[in-house]
PDB file of N, CA and C in Angstrom:
ATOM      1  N   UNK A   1       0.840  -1.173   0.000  1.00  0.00           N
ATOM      2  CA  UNK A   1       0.000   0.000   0.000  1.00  0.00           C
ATOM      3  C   UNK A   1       0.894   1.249   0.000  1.00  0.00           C
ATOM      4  N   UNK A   2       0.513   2.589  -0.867  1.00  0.00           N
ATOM      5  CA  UNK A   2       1.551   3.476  -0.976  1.00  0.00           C
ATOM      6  C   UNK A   2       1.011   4.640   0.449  1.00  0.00           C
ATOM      7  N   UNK A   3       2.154   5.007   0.943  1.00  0.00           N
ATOM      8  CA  UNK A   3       2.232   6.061   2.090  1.00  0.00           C
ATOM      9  C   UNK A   3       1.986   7.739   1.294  1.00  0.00           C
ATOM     10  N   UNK A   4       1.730   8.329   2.004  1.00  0.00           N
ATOM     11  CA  UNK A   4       2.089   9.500   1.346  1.00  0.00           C
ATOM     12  C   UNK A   4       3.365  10.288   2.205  1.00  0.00           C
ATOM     13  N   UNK A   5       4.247  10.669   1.396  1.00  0.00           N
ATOM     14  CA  UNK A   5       5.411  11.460   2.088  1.00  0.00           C
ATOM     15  C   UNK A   5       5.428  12.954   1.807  1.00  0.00           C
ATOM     16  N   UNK A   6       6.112  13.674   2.758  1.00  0.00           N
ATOM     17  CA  UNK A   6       6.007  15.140   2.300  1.00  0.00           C
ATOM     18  C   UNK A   6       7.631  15.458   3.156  1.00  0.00           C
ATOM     19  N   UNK A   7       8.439  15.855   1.944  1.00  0.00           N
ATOM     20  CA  UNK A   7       9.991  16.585   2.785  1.00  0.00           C
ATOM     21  C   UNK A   7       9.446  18.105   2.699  1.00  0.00           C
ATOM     22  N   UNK A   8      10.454  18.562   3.480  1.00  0.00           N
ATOM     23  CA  UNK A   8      10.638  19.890   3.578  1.00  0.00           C
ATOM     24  C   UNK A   8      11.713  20.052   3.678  1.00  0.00           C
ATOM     25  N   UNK A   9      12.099  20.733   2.499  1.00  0.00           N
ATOM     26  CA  UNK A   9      13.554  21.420   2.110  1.00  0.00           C
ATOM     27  C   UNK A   9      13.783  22.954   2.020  1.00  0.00           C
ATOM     28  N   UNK A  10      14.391  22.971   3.302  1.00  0.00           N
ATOM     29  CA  UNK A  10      15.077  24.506   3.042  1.00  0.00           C
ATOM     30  C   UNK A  10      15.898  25.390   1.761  1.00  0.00           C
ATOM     31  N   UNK A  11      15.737  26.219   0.931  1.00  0.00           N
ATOM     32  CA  UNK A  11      16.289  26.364  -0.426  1.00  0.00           C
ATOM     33  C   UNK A  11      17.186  27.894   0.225  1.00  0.00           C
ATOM     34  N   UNK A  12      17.561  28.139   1.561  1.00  0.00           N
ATOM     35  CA  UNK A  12      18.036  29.361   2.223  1.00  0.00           C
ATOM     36  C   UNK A  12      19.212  28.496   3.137  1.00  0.00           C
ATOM     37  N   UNK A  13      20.409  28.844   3.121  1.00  0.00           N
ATOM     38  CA  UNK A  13      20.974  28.360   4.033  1.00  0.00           C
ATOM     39  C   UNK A  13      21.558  29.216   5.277  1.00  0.00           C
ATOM     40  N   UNK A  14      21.522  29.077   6.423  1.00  0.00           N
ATOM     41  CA  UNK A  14      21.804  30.056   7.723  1.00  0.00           C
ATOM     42  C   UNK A  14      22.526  30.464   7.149  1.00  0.00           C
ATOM     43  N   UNK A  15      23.083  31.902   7.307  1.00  0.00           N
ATOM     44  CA  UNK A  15      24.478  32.480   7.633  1.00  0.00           C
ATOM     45  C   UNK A  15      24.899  32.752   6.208  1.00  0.00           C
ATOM     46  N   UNK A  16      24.302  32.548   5.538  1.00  0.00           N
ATOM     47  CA  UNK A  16      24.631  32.540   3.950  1.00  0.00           C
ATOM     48  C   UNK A  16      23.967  33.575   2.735  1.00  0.00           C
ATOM     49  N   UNK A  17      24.117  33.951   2.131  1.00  0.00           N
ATOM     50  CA  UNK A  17      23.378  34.378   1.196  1.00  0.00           C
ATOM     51  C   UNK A  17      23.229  33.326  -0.209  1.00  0.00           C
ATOM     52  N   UNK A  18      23.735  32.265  -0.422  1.00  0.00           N
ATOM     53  CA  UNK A  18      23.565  31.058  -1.128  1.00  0.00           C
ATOM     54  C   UNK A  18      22.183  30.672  -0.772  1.00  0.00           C
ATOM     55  N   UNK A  19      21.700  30.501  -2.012  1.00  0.00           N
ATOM     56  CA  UNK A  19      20.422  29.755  -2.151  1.00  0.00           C
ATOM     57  C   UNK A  19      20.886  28.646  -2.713  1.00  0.00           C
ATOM     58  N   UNK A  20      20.018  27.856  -2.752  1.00  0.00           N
ATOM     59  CA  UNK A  20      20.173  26.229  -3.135  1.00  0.00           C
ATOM     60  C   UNK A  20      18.899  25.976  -4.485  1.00  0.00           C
ATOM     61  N   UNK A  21      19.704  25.424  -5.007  1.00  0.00           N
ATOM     62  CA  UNK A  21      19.126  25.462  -6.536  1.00  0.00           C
ATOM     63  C   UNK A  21      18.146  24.405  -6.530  1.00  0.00           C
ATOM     64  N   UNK A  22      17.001  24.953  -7.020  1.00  0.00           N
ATOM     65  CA  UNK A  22      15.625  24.619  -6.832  1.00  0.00           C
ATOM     66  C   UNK A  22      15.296  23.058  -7.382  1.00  0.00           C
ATOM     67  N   UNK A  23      16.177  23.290  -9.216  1.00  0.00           N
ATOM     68  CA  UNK A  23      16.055  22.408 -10.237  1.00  0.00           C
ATOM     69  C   UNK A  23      17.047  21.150  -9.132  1.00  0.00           C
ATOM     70  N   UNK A  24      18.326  21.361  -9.424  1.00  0.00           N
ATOM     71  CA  UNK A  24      18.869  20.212  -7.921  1.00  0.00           C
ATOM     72  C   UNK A  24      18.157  19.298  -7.153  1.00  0.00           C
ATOM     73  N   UNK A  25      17.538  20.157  -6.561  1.00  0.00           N
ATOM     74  CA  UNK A  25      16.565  19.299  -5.815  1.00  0.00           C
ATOM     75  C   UNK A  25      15.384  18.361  -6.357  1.00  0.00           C
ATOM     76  N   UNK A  26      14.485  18.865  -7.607  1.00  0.00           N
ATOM     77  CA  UNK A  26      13.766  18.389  -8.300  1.00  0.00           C
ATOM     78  C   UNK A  26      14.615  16.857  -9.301  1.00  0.00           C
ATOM     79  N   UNK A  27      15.811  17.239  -9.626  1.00  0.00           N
ATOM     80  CA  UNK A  27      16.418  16.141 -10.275  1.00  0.00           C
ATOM     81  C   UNK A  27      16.788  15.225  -9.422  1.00  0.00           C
ATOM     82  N   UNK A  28      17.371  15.918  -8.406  1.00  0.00           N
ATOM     83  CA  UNK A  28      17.671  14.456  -7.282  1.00  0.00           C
ATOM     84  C   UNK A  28      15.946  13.872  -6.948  1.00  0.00           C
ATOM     85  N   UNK A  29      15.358  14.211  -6.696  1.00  0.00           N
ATOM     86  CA  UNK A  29      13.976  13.939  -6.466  1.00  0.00           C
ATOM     87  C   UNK A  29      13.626  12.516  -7.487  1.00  0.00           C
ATOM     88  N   UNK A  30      13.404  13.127  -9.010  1.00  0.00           N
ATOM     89  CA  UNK A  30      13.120  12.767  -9.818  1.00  0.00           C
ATOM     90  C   UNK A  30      14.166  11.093 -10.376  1.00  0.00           C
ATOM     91  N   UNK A  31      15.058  11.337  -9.488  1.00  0.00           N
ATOM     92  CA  UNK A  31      16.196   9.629  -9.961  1.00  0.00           C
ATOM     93  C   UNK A  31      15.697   8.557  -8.740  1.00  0.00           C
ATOM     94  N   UNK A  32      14.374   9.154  -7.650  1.00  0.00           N
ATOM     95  CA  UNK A  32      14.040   8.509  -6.894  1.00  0.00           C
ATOM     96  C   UNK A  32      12.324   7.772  -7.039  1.00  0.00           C
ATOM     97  N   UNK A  33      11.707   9.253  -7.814  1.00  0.00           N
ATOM     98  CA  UNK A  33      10.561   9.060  -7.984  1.00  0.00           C
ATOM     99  C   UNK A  33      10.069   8.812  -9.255  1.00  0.00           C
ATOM    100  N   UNK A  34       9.261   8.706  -9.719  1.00  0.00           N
ATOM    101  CA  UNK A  34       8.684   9.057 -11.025  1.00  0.00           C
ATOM    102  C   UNK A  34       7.715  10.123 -11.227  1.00  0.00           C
ATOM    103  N   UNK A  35       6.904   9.615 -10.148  1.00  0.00           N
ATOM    104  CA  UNK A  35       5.668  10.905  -9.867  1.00  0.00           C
ATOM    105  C   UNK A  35       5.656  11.693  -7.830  1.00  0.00           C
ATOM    106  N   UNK A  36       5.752  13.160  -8.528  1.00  0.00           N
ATOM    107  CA  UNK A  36       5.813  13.326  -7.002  1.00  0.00           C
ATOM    108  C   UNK A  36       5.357  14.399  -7.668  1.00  0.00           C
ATOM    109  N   UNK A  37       4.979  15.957  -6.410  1.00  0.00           N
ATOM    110  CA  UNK A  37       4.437  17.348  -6.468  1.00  0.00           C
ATOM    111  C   UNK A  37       5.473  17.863  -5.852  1.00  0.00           C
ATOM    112  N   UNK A  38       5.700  19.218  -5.922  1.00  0.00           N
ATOM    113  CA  UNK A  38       6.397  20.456  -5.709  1.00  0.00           C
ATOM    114  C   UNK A  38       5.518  21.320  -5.463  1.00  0.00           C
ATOM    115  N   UNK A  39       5.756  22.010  -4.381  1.00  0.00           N
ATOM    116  CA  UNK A  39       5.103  22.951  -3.914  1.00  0.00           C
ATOM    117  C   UNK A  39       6.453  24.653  -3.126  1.00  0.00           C
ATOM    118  N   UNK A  40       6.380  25.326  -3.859  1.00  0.00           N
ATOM    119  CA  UNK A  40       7.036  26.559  -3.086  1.00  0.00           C
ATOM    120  C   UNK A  40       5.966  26.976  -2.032  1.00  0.00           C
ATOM    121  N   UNK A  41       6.965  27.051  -1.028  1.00  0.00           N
ATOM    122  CA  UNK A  41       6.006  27.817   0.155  1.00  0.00           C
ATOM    123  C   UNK A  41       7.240  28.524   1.061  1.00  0.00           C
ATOM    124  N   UNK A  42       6.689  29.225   1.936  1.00  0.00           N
ATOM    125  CA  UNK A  42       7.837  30.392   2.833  1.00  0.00           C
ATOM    126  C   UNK A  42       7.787  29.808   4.435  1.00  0.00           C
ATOM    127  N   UNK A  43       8.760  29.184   4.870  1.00  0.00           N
ATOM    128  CA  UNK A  43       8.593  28.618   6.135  1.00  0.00           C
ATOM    129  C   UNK A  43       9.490  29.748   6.737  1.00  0.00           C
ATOM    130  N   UNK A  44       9.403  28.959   8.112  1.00  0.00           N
ATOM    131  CA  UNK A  44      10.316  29.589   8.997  1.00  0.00           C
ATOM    132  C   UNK A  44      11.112  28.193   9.872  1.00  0.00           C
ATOM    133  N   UNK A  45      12.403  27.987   9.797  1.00  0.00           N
ATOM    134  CA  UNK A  45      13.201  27.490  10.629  1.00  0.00           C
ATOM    135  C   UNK A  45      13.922  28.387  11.570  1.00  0.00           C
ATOM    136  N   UNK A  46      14.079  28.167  13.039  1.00  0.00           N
ATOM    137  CA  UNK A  46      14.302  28.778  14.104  1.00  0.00           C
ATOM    138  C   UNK A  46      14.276  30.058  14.088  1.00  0.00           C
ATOM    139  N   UNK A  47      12.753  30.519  13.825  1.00  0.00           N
ATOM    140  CA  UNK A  47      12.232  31.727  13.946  1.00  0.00           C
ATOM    141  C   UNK A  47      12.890  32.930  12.662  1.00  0.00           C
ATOM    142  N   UNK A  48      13.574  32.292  11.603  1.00  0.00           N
ATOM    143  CA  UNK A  48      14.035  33.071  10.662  1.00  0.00           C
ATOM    144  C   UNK A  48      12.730  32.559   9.558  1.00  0.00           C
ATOM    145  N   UNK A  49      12.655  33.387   8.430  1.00  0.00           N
ATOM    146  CA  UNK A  49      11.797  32.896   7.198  1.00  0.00           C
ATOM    147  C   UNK A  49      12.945  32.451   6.303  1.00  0.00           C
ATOM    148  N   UNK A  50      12.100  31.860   5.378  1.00  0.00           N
ATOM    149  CA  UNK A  50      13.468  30.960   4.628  1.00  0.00           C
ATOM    150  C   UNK A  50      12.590  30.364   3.419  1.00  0.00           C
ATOM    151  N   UNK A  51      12.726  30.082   2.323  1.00  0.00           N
ATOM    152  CA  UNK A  51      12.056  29.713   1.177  1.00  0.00           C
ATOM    153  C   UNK A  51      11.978  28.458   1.304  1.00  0.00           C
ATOM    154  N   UNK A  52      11.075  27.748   0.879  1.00  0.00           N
ATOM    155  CA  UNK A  52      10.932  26.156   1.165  1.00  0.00           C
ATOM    156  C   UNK A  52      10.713  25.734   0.240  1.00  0.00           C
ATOM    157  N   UNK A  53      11.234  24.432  -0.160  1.00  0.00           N
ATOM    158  CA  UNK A  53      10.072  23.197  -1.404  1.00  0.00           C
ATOM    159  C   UNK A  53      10.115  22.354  -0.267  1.00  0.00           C
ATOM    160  N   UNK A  54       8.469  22.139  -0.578  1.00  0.00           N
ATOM    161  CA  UNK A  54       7.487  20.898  -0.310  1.00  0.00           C
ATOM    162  C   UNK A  54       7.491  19.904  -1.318  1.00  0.00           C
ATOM    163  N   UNK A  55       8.044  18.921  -1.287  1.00  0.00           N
ATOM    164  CA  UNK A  55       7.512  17.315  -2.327  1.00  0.00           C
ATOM    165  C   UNK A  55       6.997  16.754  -1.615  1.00  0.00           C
ATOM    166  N   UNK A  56       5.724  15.889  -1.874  1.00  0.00           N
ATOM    167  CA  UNK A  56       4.971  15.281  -1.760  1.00  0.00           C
ATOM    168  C   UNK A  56       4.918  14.146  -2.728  1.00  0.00           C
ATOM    169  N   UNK A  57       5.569  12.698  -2.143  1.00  0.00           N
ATOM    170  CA  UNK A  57       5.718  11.205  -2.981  1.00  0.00           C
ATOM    171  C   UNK A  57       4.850  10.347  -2.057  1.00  0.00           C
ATOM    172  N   UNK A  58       4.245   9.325  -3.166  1.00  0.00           N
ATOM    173  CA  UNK A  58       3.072   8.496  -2.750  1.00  0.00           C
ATOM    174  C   UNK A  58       4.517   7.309  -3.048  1.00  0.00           C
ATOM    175  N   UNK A  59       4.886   6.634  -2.098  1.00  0.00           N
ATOM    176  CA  UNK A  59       5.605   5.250  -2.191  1.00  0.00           C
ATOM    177  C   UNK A  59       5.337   4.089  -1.223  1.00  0.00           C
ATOM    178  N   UNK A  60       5.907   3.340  -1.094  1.00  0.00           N
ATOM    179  CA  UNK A  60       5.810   2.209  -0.808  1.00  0.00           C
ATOM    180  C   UNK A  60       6.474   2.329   1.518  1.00  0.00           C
ATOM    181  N   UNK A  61       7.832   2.537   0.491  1.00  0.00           N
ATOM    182  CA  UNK A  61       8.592   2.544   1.429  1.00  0.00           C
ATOM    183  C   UNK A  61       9.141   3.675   2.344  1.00  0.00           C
ATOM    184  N   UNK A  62       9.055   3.614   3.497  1.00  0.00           N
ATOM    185  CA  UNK A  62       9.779   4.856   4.243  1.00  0.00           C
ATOM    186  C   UNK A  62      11.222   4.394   4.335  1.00  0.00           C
ATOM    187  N   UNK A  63      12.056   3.517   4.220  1.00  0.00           N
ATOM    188  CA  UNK A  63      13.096   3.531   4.264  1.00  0.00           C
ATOM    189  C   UNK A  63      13.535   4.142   3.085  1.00  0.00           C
ATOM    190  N   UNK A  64      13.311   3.922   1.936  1.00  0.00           N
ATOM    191  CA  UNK A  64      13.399   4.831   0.414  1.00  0.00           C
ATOM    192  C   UNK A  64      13.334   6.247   0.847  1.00  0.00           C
ATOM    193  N   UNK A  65      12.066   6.447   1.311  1.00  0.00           N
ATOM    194  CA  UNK A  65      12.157   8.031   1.360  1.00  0.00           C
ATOM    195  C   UNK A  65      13.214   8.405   2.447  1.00  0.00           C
ATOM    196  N   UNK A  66      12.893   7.446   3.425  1.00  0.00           N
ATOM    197  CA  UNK A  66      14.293   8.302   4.255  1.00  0.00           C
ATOM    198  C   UNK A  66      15.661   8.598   3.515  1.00  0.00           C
ATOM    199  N   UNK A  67      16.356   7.425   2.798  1.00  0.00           N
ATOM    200  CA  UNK A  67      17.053   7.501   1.943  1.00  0.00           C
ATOM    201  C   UNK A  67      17.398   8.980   0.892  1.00  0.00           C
ATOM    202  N   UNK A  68      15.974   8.986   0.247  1.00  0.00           N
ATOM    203  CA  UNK A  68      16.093  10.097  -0.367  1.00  0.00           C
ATOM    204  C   UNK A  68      16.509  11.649   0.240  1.00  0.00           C
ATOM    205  N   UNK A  69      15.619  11.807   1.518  1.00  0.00           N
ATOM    206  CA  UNK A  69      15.815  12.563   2.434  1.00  0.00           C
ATOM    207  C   UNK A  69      17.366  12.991   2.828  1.00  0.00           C
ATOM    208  N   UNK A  70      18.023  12.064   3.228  1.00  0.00           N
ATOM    209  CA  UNK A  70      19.772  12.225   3.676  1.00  0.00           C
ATOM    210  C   UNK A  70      20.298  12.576   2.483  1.00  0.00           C
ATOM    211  N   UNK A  71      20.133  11.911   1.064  1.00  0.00           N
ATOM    212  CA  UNK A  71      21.072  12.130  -0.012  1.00  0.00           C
ATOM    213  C   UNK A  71      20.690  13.648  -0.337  1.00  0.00           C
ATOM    214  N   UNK A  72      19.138  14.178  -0.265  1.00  0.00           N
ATOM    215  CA  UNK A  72      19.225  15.875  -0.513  1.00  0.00           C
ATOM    216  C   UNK A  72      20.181  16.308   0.624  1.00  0.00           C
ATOM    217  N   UNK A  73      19.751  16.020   2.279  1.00  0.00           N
ATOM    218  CA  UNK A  73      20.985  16.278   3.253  1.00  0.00           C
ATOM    219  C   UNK A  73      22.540  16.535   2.489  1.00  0.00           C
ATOM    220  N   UNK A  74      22.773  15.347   2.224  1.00  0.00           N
ATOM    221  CA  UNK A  74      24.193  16.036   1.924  1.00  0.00           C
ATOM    222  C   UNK A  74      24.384  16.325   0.744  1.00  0.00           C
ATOM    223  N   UNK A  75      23.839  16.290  -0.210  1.00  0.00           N
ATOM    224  CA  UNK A  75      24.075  16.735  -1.453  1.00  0.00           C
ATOM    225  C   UNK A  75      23.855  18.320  -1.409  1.00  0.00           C
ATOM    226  N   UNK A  76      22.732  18.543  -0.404  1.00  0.00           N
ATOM    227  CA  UNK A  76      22.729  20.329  -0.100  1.00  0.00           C
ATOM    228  C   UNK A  76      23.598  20.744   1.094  1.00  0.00           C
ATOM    229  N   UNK A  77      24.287  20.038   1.645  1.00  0.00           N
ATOM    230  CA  UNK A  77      24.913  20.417   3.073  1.00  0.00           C
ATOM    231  C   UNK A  77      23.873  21.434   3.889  1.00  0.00           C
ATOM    232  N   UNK A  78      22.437  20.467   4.141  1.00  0.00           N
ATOM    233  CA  UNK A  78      21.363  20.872   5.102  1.00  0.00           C
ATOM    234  C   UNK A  78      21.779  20.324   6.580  1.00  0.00           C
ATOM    235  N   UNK A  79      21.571  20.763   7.914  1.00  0.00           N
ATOM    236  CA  UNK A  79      21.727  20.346   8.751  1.00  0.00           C
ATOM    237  C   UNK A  79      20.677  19.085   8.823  1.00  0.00           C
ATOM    238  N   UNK A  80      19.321  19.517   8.345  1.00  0.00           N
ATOM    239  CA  UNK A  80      18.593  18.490   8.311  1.00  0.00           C
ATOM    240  C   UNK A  80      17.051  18.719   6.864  1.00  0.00           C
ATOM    241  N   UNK A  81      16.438  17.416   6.680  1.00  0.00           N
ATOM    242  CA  UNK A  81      15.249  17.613   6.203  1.00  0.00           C
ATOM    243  C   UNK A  81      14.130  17.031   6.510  1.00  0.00           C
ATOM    244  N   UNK A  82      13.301  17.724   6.992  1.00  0.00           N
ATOM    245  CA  UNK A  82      11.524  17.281   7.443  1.00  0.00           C
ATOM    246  C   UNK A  82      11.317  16.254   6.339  1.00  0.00           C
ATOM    247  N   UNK A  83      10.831  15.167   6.925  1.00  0.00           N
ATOM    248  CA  UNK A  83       9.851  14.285   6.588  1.00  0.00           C
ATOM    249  C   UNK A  83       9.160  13.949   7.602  1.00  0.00           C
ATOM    250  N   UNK A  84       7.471  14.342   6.614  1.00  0.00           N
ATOM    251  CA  UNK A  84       6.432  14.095   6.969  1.00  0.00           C
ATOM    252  C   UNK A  84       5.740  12.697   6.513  1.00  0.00           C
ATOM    253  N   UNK A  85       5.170  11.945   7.672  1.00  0.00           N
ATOM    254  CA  UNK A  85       4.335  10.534   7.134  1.00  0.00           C
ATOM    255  C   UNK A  85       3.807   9.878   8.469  1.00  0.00           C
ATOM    256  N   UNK A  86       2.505   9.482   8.089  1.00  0.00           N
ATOM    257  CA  UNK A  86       1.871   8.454   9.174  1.00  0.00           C
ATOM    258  C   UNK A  86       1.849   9.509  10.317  1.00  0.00           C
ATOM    259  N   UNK A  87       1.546  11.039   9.794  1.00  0.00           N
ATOM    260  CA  UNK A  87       1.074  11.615  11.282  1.00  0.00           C
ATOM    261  C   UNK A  87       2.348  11.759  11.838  1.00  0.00           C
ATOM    262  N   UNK A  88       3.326  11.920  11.781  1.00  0.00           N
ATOM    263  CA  UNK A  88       4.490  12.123  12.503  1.00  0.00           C
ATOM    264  C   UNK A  88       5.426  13.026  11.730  1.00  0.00           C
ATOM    265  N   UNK A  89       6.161  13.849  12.436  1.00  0.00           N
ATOM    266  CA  UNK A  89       7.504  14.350  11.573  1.00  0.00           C
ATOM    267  C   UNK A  89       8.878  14.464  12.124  1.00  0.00           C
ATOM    268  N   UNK A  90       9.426  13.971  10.957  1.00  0.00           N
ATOM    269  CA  UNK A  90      11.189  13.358  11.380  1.00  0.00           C
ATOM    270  C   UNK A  90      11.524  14.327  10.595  1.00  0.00           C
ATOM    271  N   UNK A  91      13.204  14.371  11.700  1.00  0.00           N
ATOM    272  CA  UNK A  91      14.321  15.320  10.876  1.00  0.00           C
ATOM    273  C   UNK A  91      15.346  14.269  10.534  1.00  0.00           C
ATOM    274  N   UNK A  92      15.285  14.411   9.004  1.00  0.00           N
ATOM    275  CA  UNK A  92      16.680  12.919   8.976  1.00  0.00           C
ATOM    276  C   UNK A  92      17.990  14.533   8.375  1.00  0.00           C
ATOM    277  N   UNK A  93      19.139  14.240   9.210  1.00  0.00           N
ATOM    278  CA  UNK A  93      20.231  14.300   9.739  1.00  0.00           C
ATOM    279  C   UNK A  93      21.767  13.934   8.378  1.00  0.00           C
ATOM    280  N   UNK A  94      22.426  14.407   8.484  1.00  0.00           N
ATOM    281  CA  UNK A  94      23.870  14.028   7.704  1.00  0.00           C
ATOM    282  C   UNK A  94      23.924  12.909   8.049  1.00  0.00           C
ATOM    283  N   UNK A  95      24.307  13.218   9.528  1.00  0.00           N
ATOM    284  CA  UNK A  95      24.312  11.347  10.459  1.00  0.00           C
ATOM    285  C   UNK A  95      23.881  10.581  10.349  1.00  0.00           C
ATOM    286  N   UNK A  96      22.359  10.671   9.425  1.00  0.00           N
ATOM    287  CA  UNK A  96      21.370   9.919   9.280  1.00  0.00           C
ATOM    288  C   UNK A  96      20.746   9.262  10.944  1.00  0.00           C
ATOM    289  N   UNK A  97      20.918  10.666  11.646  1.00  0.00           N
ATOM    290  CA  UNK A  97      19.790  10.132  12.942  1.00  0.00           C
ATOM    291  C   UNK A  97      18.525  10.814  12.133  1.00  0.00           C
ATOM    292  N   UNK A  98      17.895   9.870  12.620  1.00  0.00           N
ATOM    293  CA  UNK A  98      15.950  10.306  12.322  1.00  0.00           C
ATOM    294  C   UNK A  98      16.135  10.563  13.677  1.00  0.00           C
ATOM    295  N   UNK A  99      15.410  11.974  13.823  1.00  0.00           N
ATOM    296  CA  UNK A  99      14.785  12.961  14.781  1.00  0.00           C
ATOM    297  C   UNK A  99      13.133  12.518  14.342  1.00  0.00           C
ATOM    298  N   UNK A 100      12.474  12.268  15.685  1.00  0.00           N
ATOM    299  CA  UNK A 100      10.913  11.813  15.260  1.00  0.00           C
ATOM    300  C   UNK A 100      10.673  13.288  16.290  1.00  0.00           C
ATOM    301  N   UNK A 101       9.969  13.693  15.587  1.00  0.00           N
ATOM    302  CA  UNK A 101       9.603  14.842  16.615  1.00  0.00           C
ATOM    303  C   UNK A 101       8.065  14.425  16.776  1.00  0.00           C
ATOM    304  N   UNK A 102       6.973  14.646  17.937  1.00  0.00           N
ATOM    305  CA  UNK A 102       5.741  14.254  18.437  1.00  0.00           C
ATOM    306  C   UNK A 102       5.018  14.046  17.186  1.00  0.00           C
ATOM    307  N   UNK A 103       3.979  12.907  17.535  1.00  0.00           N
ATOM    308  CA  UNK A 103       3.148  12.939  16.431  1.00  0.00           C
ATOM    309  C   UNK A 103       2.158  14.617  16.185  1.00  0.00           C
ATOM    310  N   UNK A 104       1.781  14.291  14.990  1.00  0.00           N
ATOM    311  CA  UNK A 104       0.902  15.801  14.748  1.00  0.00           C
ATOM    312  C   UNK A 104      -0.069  15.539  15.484  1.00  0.00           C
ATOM    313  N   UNK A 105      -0.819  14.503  15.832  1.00  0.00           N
ATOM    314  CA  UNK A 105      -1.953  14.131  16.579  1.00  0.00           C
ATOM    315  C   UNK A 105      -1.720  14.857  18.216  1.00  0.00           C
ATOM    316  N   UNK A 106      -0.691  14.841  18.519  1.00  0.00           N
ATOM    317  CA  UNK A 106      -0.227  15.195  20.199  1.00  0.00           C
ATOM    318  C   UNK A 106       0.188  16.392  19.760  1.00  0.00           C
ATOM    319  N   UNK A 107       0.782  16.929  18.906  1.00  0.00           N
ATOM    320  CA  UNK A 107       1.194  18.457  19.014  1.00  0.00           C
ATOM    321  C   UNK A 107      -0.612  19.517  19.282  1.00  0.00           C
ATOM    322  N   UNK A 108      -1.144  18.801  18.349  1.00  0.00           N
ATOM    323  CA  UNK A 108      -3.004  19.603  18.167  1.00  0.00           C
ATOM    324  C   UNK A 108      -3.906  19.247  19.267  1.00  0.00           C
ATOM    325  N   UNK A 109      -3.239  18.254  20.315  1.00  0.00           N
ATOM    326  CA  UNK A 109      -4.134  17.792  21.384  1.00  0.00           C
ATOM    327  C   UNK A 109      -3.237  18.367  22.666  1.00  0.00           C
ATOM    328  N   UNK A 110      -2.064  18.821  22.604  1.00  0.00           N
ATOM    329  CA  UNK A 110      -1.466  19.443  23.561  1.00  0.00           C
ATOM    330  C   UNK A 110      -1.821  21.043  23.068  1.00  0.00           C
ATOM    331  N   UNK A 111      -1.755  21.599  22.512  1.00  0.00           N
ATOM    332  CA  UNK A 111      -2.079  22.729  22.142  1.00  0.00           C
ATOM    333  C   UNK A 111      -3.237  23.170  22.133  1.00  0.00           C
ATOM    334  N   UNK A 112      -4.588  22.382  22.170  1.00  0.00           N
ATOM    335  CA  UNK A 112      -5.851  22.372  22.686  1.00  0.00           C
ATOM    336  C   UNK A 112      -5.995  22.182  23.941  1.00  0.00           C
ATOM    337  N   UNK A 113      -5.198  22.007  25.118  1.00  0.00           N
ATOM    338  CA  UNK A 113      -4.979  21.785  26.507  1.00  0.00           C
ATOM    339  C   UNK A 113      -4.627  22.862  26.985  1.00  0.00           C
ATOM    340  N   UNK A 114      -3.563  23.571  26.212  1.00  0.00           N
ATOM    341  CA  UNK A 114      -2.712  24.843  26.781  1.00  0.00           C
ATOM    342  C   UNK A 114      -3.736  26.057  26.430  1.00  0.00           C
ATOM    343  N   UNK A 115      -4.589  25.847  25.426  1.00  0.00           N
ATOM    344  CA  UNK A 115      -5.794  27.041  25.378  1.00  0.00           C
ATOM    345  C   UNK A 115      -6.367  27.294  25.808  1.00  0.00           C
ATOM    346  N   UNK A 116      -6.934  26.115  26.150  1.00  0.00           N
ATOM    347  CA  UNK A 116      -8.190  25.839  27.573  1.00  0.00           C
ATOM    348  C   UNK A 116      -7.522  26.002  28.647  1.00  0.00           C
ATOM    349  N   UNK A 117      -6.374  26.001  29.189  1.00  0.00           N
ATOM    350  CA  UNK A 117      -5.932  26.467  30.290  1.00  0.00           C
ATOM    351  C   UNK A 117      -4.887  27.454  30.639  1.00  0.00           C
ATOM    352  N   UNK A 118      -5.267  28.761  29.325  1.00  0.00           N
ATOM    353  CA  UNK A 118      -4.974  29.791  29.342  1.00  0.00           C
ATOM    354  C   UNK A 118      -3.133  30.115  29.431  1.00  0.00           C
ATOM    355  N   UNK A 119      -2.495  29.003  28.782  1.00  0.00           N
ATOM    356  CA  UNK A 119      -0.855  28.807  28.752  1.00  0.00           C
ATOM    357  C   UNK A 119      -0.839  28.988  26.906  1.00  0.00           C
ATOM    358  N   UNK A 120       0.084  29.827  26.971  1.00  0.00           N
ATOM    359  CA  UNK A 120       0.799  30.550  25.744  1.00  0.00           C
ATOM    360  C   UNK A 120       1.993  30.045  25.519  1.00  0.00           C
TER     361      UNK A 120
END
C-alpha cells in the first residue's frame, strides 16, 4: 500500500546568502521518484523565514524516502530535512539520525490543553 510522504527542504541556508538550486533538488527527487508534487512555500526554521520546497511522494517505502531525504541532506549540506508521514515528523540528519519529533496528533491535542488552560 503506498504512504504519502512530504519533505521539507530549506532552499536558504543560515548564515549565507547562497540559495540552493531549486532544479537540484527536483532532479535528485526525480532519480528517486517518477511521480511526485512540488510545492514553493515560505517557512520559517528557528524563527528566521526561509524559502521552502514541499515534495509530496506516494511510495511504498519509508526507508526509500528516508534515503532520499539524507542524499538531498548532503548533497545540499542541510543540517537536516523534514519528513512528513503516518502523522508524525522526522528530521533525517547528515548522520542519518531520524529525529521523530511528536506525532501531529499530540502536538493539536497538547495545544488544545494549553488554550483551555490559558498557557501561551
Amino acid at each position: 500500500m503506498l504512504q504519502v510522504f512530504r519533505l521539507y527542504i530549506g532552499l536558504s541556508q543560515a548564515n549565507s546568502s547562497r540559495r540552493i538550486d531549486r532544479d537540484q533538488v527536483i532532479n535528485t527527487v526525480a532519480r528517486y521518484a517518477d511521480s511526485f508534487t512540488v510545492y514553493d512555500a515560505h517557512g520559517y526554521f528557528r524563527g528566521e523565514p526561509e524559502y521552502t520546497l514541499i515534495v509530496t511522494i506516494a511510495h511504498e517505502s519509508s526507508h526509500y524516502i528516508k534515503s532520499l531525504a539524507y542524499d538531498l541532506c548532503v548533497l545540499l549540506h542541510q543540517e537536516g530535512i523534514g519528513l512528513e508521514y503516518d502523522g508524525h515528523y522526522h528530521r533525517i540528519t547528515q548522520d542519518y539520525t531520524v529525529l521523530q519529533i511528536r506525532p501531529l496528533s499530540d502536538l493539536d491535542s497538547s495545544f488544545d490543553r494549553e488554550s483551555r488552560n490559558g498557557v501561551s
